[in-house]
Protein backbone atom coordinates (compact mmCIF):
# COMPACT_ATOMS: atom_id res chain seq x y z
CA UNK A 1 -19.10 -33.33 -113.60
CA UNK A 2 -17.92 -29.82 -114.52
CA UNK A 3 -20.48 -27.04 -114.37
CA UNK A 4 -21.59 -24.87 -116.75
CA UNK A 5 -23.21 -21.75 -116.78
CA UNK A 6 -26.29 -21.04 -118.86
CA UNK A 7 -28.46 -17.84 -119.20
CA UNK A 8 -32.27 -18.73 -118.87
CA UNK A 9 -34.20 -16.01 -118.17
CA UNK A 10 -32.38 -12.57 -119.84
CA UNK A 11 -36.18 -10.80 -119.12
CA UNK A 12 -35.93 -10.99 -115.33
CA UNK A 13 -32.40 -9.04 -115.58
CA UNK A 14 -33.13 -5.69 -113.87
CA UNK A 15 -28.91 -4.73 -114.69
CA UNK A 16 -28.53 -5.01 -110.95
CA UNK A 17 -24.76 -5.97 -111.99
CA UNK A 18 -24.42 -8.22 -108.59
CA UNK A 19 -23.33 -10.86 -110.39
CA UNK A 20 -20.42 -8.47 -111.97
CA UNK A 21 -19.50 -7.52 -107.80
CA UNK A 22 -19.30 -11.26 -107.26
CA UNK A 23 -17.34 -12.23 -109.90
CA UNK A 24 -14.67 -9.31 -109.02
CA UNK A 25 -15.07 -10.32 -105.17
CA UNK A 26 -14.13 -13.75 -106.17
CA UNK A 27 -10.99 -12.31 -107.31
CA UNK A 28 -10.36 -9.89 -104.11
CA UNK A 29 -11.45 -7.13 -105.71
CA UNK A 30 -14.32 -4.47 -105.34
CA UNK A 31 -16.10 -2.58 -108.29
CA UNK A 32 -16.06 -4.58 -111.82
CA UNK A 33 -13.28 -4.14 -113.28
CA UNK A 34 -12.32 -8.34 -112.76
CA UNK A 35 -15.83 -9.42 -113.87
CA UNK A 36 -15.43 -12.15 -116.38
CA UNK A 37 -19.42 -11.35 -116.48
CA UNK A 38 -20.88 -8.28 -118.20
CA UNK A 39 -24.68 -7.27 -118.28
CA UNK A 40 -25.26 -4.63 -121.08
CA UNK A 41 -28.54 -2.77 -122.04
CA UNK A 42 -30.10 -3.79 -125.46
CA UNK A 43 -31.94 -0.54 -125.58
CA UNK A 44 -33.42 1.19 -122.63
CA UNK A 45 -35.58 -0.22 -119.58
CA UNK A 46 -38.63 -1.28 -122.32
CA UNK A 47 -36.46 -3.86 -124.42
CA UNK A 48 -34.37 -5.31 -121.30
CA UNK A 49 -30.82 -6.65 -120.73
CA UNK A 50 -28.54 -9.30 -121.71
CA UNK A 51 -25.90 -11.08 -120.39
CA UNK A 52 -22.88 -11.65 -121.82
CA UNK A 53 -20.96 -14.34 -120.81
CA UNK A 54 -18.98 -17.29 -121.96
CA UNK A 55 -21.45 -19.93 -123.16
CA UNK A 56 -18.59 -22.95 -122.98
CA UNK A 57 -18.13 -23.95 -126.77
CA UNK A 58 -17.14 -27.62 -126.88
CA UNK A 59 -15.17 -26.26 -130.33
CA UNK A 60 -14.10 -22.61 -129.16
CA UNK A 61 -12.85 -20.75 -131.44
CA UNK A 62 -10.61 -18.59 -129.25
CA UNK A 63 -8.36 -21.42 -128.04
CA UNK A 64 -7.95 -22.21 -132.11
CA UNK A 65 -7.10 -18.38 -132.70
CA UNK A 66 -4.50 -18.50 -129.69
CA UNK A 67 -1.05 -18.18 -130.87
CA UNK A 68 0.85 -19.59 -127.68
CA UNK A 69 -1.45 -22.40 -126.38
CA UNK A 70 -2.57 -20.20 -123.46
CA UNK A 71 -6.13 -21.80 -123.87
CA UNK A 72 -6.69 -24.96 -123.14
CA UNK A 73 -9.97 -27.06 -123.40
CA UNK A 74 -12.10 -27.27 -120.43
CA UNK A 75 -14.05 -30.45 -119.50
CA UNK A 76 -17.52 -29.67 -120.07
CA UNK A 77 -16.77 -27.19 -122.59
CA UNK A 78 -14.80 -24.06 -122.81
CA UNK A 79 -11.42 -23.00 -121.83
CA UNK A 80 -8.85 -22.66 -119.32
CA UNK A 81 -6.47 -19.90 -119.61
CA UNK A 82 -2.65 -20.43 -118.59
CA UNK A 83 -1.66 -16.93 -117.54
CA UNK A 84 2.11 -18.22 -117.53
CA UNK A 85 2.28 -18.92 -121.73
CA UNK A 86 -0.19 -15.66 -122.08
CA UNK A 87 1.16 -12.95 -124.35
CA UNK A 88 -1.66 -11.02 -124.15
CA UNK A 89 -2.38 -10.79 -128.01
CA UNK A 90 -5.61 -10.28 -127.71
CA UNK A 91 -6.21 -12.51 -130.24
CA UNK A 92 -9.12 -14.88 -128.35
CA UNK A 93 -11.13 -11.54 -127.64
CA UNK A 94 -11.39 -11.12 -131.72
CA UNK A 95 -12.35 -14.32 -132.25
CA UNK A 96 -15.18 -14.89 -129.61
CA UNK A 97 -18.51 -14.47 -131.59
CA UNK A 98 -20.42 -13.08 -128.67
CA UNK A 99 -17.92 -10.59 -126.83
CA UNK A 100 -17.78 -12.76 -123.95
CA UNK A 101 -13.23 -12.76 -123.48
CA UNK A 102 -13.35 -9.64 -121.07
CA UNK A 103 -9.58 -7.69 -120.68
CA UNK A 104 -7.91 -7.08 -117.45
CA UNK A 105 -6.04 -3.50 -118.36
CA UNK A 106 -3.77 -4.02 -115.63
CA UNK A 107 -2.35 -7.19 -116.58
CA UNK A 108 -3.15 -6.65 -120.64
CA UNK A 109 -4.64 -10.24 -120.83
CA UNK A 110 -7.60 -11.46 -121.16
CA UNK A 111 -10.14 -12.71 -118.56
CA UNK A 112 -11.92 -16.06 -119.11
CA UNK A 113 -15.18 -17.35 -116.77
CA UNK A 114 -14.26 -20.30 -115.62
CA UNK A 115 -17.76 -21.43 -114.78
CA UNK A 116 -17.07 -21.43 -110.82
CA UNK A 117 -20.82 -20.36 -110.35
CA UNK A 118 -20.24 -17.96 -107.66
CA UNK A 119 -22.56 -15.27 -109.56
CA UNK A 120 -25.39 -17.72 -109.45
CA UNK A 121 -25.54 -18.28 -106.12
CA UNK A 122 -26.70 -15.83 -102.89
CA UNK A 123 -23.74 -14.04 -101.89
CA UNK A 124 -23.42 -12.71 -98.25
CA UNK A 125 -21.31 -11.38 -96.13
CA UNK A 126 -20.29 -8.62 -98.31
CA UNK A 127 -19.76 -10.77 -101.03
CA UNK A 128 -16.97 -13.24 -99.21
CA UNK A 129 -19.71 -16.33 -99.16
CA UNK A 130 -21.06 -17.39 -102.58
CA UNK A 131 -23.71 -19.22 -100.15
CA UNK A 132 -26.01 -17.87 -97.30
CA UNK A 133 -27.56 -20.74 -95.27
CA UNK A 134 -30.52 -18.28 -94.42
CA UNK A 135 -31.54 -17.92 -98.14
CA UNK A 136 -34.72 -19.61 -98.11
CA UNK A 137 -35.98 -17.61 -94.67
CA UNK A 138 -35.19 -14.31 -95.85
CA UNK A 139 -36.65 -15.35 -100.07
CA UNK A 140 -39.40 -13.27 -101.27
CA UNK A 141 -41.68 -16.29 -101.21
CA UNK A 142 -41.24 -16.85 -97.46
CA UNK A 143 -41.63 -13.01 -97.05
CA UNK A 144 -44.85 -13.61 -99.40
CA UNK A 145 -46.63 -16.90 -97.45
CA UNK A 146 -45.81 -15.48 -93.54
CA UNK A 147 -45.53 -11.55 -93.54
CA UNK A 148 -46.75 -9.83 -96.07
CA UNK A 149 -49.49 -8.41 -95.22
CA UNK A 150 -50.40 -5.83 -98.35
CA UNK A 151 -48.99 -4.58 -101.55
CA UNK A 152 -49.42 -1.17 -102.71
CA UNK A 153 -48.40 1.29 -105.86
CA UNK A 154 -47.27 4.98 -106.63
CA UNK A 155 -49.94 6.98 -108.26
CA UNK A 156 -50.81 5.38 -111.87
CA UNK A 157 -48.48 2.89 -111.87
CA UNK A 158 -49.43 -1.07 -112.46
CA UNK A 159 -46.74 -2.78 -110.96
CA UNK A 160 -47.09 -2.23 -107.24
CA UNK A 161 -44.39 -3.48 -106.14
CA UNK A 162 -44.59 -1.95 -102.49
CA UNK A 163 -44.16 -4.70 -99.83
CA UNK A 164 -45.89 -4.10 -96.34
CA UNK A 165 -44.41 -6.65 -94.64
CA UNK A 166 -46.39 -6.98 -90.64
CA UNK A 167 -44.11 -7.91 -87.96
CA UNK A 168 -45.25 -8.94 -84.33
CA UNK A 169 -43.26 -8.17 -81.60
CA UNK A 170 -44.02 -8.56 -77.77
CA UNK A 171 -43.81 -5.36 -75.88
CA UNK A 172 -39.81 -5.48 -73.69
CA UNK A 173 -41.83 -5.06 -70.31
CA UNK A 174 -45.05 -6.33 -71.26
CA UNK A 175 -44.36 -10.17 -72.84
CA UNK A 176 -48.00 -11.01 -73.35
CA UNK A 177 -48.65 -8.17 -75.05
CA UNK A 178 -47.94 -7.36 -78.97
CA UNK A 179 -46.74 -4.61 -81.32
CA UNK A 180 -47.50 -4.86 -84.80
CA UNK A 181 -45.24 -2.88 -87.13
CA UNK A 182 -45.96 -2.31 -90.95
CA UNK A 183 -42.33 -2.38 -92.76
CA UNK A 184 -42.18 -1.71 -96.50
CA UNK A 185 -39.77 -4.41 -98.09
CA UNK A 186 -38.61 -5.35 -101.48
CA UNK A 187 -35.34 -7.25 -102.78
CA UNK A 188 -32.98 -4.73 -102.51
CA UNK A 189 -33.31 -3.86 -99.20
CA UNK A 190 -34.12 -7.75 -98.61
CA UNK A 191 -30.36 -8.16 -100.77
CA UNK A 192 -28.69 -4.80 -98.89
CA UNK A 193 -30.10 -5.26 -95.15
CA UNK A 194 -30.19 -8.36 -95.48
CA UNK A 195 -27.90 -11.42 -96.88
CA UNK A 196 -24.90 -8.57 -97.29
CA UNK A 197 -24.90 -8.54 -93.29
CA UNK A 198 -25.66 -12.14 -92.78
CA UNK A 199 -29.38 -11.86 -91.75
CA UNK A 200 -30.65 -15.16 -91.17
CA UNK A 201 -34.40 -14.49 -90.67
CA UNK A 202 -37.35 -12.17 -91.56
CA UNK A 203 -37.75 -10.71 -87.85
CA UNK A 204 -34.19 -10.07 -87.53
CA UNK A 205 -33.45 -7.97 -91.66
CA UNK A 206 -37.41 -6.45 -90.61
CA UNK A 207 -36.25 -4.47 -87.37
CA UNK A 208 -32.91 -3.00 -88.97
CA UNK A 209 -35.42 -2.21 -92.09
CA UNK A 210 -37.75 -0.27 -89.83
CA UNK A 211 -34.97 1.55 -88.20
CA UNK A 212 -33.26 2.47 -91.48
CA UNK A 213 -36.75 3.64 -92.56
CA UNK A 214 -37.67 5.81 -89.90
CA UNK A 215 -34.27 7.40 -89.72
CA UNK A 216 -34.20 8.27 -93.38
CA UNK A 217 -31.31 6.41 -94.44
CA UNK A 218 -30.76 4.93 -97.68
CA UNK A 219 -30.78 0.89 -97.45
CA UNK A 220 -28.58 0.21 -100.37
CA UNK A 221 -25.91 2.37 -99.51
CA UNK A 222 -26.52 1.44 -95.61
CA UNK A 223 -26.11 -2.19 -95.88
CA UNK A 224 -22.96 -2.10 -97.70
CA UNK A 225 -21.10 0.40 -95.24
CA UNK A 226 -22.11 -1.65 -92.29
CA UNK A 227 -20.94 -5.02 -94.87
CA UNK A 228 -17.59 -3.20 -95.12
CA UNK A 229 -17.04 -2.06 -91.74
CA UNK A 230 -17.88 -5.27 -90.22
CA UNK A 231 -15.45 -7.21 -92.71
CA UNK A 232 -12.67 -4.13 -91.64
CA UNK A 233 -13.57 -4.95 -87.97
CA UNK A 234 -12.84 -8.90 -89.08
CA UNK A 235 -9.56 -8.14 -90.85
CA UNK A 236 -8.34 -5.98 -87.62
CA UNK A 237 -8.39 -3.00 -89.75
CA UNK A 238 -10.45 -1.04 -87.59
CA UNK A 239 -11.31 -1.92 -84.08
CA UNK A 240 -14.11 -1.31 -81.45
CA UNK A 241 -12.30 1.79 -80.83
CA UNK A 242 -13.33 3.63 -83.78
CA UNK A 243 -17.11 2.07 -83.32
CA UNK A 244 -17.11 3.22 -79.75
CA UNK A 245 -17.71 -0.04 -78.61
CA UNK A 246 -20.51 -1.06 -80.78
CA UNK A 247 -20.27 -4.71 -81.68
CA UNK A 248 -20.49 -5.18 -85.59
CA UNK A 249 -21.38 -8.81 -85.98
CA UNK A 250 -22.81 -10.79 -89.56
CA UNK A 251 -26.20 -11.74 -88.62
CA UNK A 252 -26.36 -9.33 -85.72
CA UNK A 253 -29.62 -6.51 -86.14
CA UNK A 254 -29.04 -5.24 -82.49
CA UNK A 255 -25.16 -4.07 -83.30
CA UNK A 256 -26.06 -2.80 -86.99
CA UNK A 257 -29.08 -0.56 -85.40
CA UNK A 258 -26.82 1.07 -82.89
CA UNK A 259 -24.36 1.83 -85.82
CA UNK A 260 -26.69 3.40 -87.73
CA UNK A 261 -27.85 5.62 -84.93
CA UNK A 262 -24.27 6.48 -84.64
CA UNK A 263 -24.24 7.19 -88.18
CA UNK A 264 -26.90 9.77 -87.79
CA UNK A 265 -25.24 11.74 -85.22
CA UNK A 266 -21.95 11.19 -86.44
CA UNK A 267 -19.93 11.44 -82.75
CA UNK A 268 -16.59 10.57 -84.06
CA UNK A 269 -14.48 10.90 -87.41
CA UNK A 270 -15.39 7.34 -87.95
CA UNK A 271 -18.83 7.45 -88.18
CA UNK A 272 -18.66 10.98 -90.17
CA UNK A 273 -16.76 8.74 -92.75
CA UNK A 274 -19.36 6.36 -92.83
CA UNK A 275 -21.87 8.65 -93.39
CA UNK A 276 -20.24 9.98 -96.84
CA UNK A 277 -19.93 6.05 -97.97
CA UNK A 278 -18.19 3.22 -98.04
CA UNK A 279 -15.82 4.53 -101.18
CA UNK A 280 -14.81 7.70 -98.97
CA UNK A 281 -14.05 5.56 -95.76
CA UNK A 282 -12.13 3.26 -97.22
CA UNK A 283 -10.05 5.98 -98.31
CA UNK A 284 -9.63 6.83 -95.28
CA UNK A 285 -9.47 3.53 -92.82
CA UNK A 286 -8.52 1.26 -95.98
CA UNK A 287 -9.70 -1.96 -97.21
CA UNK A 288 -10.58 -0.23 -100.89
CA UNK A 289 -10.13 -3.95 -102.28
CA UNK A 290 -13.77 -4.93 -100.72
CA UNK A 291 -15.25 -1.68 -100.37
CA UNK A 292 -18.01 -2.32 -102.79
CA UNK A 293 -18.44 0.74 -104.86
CA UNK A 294 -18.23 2.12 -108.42
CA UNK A 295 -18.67 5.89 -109.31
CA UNK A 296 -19.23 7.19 -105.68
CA UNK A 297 -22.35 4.89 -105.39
CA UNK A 298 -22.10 1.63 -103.24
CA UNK A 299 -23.43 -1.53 -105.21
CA UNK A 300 -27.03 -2.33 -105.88
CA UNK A 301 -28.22 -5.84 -105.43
């Protein structure tokens, strides 16, 4: 049976736009310019989001306003798009009664979900899984039931949405005896540090958190250099010469901690790069098509 896409819960939307990065991904490209997805404010953080995308009309009225039979009908309701009788008329993005027919500027045609679901799953691995079989260790309701150990609040607000998460580790020459750490968590760290670099369990994203932490680093922008330069290292684009050795490996804390030590002291032109983003050192090492950036500031998740 076909799938279908549906939009059930618009007031948990938070305009992360990950689901816009993974759409685009899906296509082999960074930023959002390929989303067939678009989230749009309704009016400022008090009234919320909404999500715009197709809602697969058994009876669409953009393959009836196509002039050239470009859109066909899809099983399970909406359309497929023939690129190859396309004349790029625009014609199906007037006649969509939600806004939902995006339009690809380089081509000049339109862009159609096709209902693939890769936005609704857990992407990892900077976006090149649409799955991450260490989803349910690293979920905020596992976090929740085994390490958190306190929640706390900035002055006057309600929310408190401050994790402390405790973490027990034995001591490297001392096994029977523990450390316990307090690590502040929440889900974009959890998404950055996290499935973006192929973390399969709570220990393992909670050390590189409590590095990142202490060393003043920004998590967001953090785990998606270290996504991209692990991904570059995969593609041969850059090599273990310009990590000076360091081993950057998905699911790996011990490699992605010594990187971001490097990062701090910045020892080569590599790591200098790295250290202005993942939009400036793909610039300069390439692999621009999954550096995942927009306006100078890597993704949020």
């Amino acid at each position: 049976m076909s799938t279908r896409l549906s939009v059930l819960e618009t007031e948990r939307c938070v305009e992360c736009q990950s689901c816009m990065f993974a759409c685009s991904r899906r296509q082999n490209v960074a930023g959002l310019t390929k989303s067939c997805v678009r989230v749009r404010s309704i009016g400022g953080l008090e009234r919320g989001f909404t999500i715009i995308v197709c809602r697969a009309c058994f009876d669409p009225p953009c393959a009836r306003a196509c002039p050239s039979d470009a859109l066909s009908l899809r099983e399970g309701g909406g359309v497929i798009l023939d690129m190859k009788k396309c004349i790029g008329c625009g014609h199906c993005l007037d006649a969509c009664l939600i806004g939902a027919i995006q339009w690809d500027d380089t081509a000049e045609k339109p862009m159609i979900c096709i209902h693939c679901g890769y936005c609704v799953e857990f992407p990892s691995k900077n976006l090149q899984q649409a799955t991450h079989d260490g989803t349910a260790n690293i979920s905020g309701e596992n976090f929740a039931e085994h390490y958190l150990k306190r929640r706390l609040a900035c002055s006057h607000c309600p929310v408190g949405c401050i994790h402390i998460a405790a973490l027990r580790e034995p001591y490297e020459d001392e096994p029977y005896f523990y450390k316990t750490s307090m690590i502040s968590y929440d889900y974009e760290p959890i998404y950055a540090l996290g499935s973006m670099l192929g973390m399969k369990t709570p220990a393992d994203f909670l050390k590189l958190m409590d590095r990142v932490e202490a060393w003043g680093l920004d998590a967001m922008t953090t785990g998606v250099v270290l996504a991209w330069a692990t991904e570059a290292l995969e593609r041969k684009i850059l090599s273990e010469k310009e990590t000076l050795g360091v081993k950057l490996a998905w699911g790996d804390p011990a490699g992605y901690i010594q990187a971001c030590e490097l990062i701090i002291e910045q020892p080569n032109d590599f790591y200098q790069a790295l250290a202005r983003g993942v939009e400036y050192a793909s610039s300069r090492y390439g692999g621009q098509d999954f550096a995942l950036a927009i306006g100078g500031n890597e993704m949020q998740g």
